[in-house]
Protein backbone atom coordinates (compact mmCIF):
# COMPACT_ATOMS: atom_id res chain seq x y z
CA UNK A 1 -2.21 -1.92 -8.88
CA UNK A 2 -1.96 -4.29 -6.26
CA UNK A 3 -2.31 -4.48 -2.80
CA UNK A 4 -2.58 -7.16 0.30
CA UNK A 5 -5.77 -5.47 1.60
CA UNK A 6 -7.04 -3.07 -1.69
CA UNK A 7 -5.04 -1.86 -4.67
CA UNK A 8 -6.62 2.11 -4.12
CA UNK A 9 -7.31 3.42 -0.96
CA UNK A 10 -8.75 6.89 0.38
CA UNK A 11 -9.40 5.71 3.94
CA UNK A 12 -7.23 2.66 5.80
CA UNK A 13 -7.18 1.85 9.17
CA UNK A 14 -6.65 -0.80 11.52
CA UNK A 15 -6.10 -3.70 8.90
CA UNK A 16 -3.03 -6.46 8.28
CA UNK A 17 -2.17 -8.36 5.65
CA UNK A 18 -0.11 -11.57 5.83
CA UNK A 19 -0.84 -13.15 2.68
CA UNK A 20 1.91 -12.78 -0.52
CA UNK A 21 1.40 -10.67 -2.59
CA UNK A 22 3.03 -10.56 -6.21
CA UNK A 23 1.87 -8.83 -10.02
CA UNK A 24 4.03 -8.69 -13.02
CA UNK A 25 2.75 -6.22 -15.42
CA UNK A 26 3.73 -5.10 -19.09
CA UNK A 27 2.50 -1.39 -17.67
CA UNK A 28 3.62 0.38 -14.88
CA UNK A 29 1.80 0.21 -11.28
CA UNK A 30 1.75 0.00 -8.31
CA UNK A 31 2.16 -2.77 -5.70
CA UNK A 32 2.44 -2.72 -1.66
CA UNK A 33 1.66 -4.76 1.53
CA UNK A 34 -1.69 -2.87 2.59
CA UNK A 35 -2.61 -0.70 -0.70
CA UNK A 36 -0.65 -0.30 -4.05
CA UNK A 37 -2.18 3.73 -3.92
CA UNK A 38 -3.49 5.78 -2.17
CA UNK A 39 -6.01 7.84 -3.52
CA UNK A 40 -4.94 11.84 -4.49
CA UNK A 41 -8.34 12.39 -2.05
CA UNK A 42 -6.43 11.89 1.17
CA UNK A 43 -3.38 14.19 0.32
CA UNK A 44 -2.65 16.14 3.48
CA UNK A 45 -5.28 14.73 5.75
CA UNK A 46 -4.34 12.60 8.22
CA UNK A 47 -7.50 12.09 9.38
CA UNK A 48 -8.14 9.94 6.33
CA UNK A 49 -4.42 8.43 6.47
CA UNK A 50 -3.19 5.44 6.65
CA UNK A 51 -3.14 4.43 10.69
CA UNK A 52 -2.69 1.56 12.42
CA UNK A 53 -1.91 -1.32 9.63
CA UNK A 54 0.75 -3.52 9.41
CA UNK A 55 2.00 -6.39 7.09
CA UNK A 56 3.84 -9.52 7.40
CA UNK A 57 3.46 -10.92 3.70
CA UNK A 58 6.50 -10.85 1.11
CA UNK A 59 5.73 -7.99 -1.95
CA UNK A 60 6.97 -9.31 -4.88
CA UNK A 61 6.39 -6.81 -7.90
CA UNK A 62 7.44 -7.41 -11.87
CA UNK A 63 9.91 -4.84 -13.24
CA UNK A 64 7.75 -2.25 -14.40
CA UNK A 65 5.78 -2.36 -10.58
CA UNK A 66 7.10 0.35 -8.06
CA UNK A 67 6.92 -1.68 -5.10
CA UNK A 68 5.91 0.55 -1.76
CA UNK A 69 4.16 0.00 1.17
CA UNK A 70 1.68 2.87 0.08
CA UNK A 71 2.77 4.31 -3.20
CA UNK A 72 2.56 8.31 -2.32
CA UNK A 73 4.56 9.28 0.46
CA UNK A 74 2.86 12.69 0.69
CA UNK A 75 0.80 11.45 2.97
CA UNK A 76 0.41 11.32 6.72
CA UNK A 77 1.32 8.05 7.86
CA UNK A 78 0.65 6.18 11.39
CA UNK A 79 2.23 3.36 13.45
CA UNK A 80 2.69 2.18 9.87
CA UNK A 81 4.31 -1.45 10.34
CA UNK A 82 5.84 -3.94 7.15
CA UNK A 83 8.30 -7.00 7.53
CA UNK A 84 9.02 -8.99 4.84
């Protein structure tokens, strides 16, 4: 896993990233602009959701890398922001 602020998250709010971020891996993972995963802990609460992040960097993941902003879309996401 990879990410431009933490690779596994529960908890994210109010950070950036505008730094590159790249991994190649021979094993599949995760890669994304604020956190490559989010932890299975936050599923359904959006207190603990992602809110109020945003990134500017380029993602660039190796073929066996799902590249996502936050890997689990299950989530509750807020005012989630990524250019690249």
């Amino acid at each position: 896993m990879a990410g431009g602020v933490v690779a596994s998250v529960v908890n994210v709010r109010n950070c950036y990233n505008t730094g590159k971020i790249s991994a190649s891996a021979s094993a599949r993972g995760y890669i994304g602009g604020i956190a490559g995963e989010q932890s299975s802990a936050a599923k359904g609460k959006s207190s603990d959701a992602a809110a109020c992040n945003y990134n500017t960097a380029t993602v660039k993941a190796g073929s066996k890398m799902s590249r996502s902003y936050l890997q689990n879309t299950g989530y509750t996401l807020q005012n989630i922001r990524e250019w690249s």
